[in-house]
C-alpha atoms as a PDB file:
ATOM      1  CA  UNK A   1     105.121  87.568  67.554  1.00  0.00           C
ATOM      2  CA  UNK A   2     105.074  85.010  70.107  1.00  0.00           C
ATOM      3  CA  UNK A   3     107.788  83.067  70.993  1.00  0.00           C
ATOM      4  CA  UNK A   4     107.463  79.784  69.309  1.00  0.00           C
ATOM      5  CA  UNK A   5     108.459  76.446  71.128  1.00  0.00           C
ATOM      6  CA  UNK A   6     108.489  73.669  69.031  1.00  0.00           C
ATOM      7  CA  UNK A   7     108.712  70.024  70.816  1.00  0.00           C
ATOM      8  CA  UNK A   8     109.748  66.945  69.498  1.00  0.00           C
ATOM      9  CA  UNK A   9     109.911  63.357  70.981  1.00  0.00           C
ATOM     10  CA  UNK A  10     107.947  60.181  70.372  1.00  0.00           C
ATOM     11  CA  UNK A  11     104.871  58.527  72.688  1.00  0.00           C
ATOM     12  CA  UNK A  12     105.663  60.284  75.719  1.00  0.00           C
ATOM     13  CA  UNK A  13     105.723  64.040  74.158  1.00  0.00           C
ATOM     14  CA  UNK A  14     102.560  62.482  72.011  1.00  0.00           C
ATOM     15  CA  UNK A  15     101.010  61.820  75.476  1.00  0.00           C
ATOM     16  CA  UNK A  16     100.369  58.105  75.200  1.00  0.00           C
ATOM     17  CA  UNK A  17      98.671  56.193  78.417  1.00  0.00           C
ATOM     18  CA  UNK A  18      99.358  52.774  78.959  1.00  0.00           C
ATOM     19  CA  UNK A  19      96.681  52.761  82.015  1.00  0.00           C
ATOM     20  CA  UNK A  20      93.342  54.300  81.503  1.00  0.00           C
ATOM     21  CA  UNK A  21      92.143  54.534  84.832  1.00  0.00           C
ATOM     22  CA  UNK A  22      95.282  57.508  85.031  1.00  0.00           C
ATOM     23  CA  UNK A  23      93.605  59.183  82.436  1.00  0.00           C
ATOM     24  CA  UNK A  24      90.654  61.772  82.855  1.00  0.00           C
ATOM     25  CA  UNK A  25      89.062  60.711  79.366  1.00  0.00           C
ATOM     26  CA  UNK A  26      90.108  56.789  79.886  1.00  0.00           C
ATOM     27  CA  UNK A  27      91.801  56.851  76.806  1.00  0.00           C
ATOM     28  CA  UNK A  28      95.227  55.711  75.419  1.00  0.00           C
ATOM     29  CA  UNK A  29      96.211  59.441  75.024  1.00  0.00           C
ATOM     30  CA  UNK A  30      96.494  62.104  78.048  1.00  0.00           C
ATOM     31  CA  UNK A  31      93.633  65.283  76.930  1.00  0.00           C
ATOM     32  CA  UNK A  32      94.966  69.023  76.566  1.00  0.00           C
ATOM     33  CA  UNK A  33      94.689  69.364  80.636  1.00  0.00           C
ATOM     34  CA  UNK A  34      97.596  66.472  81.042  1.00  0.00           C
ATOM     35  CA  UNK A  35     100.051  66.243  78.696  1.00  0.00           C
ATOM     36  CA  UNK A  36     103.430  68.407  79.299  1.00  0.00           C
ATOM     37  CA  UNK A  37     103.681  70.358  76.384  1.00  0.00           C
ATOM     38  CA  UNK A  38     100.029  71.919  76.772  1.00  0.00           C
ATOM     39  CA  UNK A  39     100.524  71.962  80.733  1.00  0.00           C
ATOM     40  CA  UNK A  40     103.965  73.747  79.579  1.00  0.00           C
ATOM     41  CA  UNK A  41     102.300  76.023  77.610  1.00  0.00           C
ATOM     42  CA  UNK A  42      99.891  77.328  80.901  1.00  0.00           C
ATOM     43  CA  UNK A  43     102.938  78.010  83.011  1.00  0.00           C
ATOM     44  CA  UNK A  44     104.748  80.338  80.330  1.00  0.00           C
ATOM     45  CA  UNK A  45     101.329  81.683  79.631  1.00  0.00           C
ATOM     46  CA  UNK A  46     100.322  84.119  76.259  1.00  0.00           C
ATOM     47  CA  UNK A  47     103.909  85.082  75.372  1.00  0.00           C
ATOM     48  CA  UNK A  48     104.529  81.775  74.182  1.00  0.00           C
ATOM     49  CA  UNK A  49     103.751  79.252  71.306  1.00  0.00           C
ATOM     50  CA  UNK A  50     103.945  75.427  72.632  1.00  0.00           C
ATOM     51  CA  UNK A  51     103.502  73.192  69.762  1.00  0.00           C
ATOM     52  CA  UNK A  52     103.153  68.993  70.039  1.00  0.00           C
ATOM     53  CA  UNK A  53     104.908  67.481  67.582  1.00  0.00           C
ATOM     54  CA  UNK A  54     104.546  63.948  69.270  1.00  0.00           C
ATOM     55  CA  UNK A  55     104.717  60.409  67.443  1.00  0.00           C
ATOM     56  CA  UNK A  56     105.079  56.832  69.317  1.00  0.00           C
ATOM     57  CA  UNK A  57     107.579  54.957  67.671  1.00  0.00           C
ATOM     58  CA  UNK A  58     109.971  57.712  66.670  1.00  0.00           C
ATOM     59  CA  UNK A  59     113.858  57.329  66.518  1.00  0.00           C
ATOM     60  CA  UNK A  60     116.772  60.090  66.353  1.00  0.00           C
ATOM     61  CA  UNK A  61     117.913  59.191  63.103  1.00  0.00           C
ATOM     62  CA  UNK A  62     117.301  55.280  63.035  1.00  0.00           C
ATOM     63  CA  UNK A  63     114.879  53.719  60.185  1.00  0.00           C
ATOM     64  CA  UNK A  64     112.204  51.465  61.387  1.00  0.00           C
ATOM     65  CA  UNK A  65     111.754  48.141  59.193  1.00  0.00           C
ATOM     66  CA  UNK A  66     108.169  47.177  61.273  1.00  0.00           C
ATOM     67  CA  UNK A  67     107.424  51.043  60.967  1.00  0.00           C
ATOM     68  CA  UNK A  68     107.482  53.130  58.611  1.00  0.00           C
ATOM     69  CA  UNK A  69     108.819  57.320  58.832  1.00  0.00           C
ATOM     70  CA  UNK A  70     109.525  57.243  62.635  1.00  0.00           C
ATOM     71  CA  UNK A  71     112.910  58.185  62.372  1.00  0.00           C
ATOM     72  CA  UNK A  72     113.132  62.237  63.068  1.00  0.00           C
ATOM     73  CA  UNK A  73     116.407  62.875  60.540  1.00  0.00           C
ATOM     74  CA  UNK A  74     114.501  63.160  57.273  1.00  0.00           C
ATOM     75  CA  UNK A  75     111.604  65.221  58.693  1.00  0.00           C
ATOM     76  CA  UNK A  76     113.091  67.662  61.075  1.00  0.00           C
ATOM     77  CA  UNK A  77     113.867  70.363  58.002  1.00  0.00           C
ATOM     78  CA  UNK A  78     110.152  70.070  57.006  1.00  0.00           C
ATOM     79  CA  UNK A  79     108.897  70.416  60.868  1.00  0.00           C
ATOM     80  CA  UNK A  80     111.423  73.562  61.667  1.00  0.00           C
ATOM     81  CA  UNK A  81     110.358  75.562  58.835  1.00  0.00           C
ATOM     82  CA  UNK A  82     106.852  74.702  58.811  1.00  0.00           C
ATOM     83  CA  UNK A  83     106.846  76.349  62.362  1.00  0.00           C
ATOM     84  CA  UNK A  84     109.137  78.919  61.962  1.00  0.00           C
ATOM     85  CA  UNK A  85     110.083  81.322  63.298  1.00  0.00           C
ATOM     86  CA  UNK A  86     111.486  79.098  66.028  1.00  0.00           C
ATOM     87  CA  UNK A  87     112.546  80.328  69.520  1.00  0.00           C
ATOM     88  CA  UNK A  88     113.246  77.247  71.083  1.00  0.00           C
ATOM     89  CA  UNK A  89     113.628  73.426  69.672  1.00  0.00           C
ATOM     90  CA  UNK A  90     112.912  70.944  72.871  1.00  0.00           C
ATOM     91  CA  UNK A  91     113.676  67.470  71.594  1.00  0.00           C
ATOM     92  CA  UNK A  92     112.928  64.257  73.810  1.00  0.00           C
ATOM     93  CA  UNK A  93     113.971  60.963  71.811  1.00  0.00           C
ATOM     94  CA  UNK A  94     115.912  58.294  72.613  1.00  0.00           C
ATOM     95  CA  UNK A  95     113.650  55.389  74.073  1.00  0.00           C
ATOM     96  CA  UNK A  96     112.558  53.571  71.119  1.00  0.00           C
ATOM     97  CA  UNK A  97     116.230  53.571  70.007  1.00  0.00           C
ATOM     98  CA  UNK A  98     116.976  51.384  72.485  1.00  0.00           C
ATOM     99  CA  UNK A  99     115.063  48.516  71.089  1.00  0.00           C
ATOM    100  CA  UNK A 100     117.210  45.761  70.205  1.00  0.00           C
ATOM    101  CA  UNK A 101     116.244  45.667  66.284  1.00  0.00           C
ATOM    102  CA  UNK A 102     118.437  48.948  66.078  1.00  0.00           C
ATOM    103  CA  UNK A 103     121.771  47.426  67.726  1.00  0.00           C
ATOM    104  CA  UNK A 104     122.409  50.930  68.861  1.00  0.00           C
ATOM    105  CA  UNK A 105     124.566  50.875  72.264  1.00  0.00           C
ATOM    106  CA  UNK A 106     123.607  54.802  74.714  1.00  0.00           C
ATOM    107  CA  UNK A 107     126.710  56.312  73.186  1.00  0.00           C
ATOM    108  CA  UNK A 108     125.651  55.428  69.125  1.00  0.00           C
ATOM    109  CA  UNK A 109     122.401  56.732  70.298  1.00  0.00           C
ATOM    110  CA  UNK A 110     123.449  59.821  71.885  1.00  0.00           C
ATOM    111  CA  UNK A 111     125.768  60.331  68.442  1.00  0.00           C
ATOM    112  CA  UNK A 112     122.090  60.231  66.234  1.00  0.00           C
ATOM    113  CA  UNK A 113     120.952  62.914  68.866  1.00  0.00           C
ATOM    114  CA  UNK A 114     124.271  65.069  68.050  1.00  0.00           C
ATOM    115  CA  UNK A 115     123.176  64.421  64.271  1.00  0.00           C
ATOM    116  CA  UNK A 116     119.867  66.302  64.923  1.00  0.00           C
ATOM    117  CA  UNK A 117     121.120  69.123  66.801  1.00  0.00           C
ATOM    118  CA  UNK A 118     123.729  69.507  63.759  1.00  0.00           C
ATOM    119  CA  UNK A 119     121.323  69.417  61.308  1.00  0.00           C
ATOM    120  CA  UNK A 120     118.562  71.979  63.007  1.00  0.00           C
ATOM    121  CA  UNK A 121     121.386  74.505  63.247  1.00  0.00           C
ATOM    122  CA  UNK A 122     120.993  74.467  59.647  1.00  0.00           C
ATOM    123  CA  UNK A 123     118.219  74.817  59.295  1.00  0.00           C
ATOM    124  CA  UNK A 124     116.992  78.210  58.222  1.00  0.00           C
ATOM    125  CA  UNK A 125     113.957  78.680  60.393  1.00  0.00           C
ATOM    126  CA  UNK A 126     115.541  80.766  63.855  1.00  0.00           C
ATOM    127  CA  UNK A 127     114.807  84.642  62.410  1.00  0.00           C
ATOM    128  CA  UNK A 128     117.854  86.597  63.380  1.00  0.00           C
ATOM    129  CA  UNK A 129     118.491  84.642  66.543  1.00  0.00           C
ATOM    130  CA  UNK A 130     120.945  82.151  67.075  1.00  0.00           C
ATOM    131  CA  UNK A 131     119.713  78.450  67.317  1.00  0.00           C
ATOM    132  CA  UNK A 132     118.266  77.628  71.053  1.00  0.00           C
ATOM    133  CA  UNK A 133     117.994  73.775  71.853  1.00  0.00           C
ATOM    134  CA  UNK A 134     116.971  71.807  74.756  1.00  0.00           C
ATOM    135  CA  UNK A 135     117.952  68.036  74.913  1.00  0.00           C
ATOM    136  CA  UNK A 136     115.948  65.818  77.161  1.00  0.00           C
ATOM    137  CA  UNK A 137     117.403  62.982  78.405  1.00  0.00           C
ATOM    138  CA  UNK A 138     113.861  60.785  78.843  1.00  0.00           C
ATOM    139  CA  UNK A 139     113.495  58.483  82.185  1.00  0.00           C
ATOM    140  CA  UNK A 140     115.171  55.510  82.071  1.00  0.00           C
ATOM    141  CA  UNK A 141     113.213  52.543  81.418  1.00  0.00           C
ATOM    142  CA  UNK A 142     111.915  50.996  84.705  1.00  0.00           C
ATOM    143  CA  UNK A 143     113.745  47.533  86.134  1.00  0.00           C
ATOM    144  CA  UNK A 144     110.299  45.599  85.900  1.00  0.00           C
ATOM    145  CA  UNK A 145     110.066  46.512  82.485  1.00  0.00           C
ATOM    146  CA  UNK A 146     109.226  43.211  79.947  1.00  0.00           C
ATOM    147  CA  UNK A 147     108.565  43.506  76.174  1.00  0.00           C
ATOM    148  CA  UNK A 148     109.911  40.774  74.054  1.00  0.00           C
ATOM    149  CA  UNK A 149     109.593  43.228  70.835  1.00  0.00           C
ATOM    150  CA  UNK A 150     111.610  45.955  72.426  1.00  0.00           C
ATOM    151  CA  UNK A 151     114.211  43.041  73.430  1.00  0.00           C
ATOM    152  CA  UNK A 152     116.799  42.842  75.542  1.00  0.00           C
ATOM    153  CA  UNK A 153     119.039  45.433  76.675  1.00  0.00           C
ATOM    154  CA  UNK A 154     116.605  48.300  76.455  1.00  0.00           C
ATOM    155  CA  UNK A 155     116.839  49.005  80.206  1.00  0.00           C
ATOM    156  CA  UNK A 156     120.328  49.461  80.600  1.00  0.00           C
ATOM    157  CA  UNK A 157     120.659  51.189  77.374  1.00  0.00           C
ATOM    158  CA  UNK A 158     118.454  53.895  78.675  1.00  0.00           C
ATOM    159  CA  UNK A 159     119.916  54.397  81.907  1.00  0.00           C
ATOM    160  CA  UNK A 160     123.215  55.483  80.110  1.00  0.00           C
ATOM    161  CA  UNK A 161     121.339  57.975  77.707  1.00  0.00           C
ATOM    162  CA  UNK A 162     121.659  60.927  80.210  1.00  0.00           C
ATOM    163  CA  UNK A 163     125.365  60.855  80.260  1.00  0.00           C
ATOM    164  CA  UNK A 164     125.887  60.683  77.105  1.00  0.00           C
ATOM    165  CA  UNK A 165     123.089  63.323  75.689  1.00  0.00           C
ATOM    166  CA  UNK A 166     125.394  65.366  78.959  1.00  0.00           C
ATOM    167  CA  UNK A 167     128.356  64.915  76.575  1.00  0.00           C
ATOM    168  CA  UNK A 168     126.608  65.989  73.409  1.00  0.00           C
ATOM    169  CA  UNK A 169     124.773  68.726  75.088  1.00  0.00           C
ATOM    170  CA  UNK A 170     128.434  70.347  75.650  1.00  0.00           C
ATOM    171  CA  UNK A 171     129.708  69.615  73.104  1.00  0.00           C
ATOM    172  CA  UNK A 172     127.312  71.367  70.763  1.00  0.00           C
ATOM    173  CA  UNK A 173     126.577  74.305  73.055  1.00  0.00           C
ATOM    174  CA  UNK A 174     123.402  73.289  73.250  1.00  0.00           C
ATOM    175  CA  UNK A 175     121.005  72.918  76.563  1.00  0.00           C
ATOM    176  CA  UNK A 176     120.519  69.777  78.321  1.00  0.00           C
ATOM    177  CA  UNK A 177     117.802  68.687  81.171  1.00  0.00           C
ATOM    178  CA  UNK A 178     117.607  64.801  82.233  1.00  0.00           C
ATOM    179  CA  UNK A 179     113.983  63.798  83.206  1.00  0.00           C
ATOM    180  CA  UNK A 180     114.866  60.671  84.979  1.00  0.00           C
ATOM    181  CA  UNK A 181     112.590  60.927  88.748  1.00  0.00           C
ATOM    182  CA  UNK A 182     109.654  61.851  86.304  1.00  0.00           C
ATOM    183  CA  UNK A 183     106.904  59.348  87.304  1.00  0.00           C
ATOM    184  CA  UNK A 184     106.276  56.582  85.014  1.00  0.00           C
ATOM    185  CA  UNK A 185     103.323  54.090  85.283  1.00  0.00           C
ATOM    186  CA  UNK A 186     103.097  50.787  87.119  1.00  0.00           C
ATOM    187  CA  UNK A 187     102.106  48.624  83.514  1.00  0.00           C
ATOM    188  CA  UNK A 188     104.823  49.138  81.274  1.00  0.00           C
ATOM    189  CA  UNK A 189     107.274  50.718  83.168  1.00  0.00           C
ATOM    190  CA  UNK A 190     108.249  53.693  79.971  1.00  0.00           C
ATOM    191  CA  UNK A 191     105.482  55.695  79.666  1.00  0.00           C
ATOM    192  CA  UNK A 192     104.895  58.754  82.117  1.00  0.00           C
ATOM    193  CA  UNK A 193     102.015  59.195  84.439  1.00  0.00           C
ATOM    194  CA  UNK A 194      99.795  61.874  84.856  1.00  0.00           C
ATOM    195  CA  UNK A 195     102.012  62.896  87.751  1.00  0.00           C
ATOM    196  CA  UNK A 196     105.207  62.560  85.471  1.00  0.00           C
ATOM    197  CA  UNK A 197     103.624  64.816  82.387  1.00  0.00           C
ATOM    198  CA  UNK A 198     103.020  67.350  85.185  1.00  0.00           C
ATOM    199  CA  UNK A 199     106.748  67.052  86.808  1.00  0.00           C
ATOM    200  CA  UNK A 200     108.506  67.587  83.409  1.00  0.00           C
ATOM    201  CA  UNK A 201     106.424  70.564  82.105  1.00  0.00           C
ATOM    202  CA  UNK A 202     107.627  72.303  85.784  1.00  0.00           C
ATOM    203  CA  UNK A 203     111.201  70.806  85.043  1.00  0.00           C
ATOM    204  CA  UNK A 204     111.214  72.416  80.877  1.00  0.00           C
ATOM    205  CA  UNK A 205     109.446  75.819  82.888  1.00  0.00           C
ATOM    206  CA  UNK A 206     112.071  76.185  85.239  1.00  0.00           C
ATOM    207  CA  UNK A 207     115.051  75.605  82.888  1.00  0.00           C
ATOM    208  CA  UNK A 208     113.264  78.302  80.225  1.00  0.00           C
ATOM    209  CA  UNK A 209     113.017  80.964  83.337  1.00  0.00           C
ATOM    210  CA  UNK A 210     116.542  80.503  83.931  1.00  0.00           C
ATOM    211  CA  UNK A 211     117.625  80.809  80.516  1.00  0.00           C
ATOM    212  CA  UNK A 212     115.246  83.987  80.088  1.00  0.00           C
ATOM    213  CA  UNK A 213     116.973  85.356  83.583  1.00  0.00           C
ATOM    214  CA  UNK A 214     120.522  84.514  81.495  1.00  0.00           C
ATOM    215  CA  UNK A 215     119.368  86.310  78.126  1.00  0.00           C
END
């Protein structure tokens, strides 16, 4: 069997575009040629199982009250075992919990993070291996960056995600990669480019290689 890598994270692991003119299709969505998880699953090649499981919106553990089901908490049992067995879980999330409807400061954030990677260790889906995680710390929300129904204090909120998913990553033995330097675009400052999709899918390669090198 292949080894399965299952990904998890909200518009940016969906592959949402903000600017269509960065896009080869000129959608709102990055095609099967751009988005890191496919581009992730060319570099590790037929060996491996990449799987999208991508939604815009979506929270660690944090309900929605304008949107309904984006928190990850209540569906992550359903998602592990409907794609086990489960070699590696790579979860991104953290942006959208920054929006000021949540009141959640980096460190309560980083805590709902730690609340996933407790509850996928749970979860029965890993075959006889022990549970492998990857954390991503996403790129900080640029300094330009304006949206009146993300509110304020979104941007510094997400510059002090890394440190704290750092923490958690320790703490839970788990792995941990910060994507901050990945390129986002010029309109809303929180989405990657086509550049940035391709910089992260080298940054998750690398970090797998060395943890295969490690095994």
């Amino acid at each position: 069997m292949k080894k399965h890598i299952l990904c998890i994270g909200d518009s940016n692991t969906h592959g949402y575009c903000a600017d269509p003119s960065d896009c080869a299709d000129g959608g709102i969505r990055f095609n099967e040629e751009e988005r890191w998880p496919c581009l992730l699953q060319k570099k590790l090649g037929a060996d491996y199982l990449v799987t999208e499981e991508g939604l815009s919106g979506r929270t660690t553990v944090f309900e929605d009250p304008i949107h309904e089901s984006m928190s990850t908490l209540p569906v992550l049992y359903p998602l592990l075992k409907s794609h086990e067995v489960v070699d590696l879980l790579i979860m991104m999330l953290g942006t959208n919990d920054t929006k000021e409807r949540f009141h959640a400061s980096a460190p309560l954030i980083a805590h709902g993070m730690d609340r996933l990677i407790l509850k996928a260790k749970t979860v029965d889906c890993w075959g006889s291996r022990e549970p492998r995680i990857l954390i991503i710390a996403p790129p900080p929300i640029g300094d330009e960056f304006f949206d009146p129904v993300m509110g304020e204090g979104c941007i510094e909120k997400s510059k002090g995600l890394a440190e704290w998913y750092r923490r958690i990553a320790a703490q839970e033995g788990v792995g941990f990669l910060d994507a901050a330097g990945c390129e986002f675009n010029r309109v809303d400052h929180m989405h990657l480019t086509c550049r940035g999709h391709s910089q992260l899918a080298e940054r998750v390669e690398a970090w797998i290689r060395e943890r295969e090198k490690k095994a």
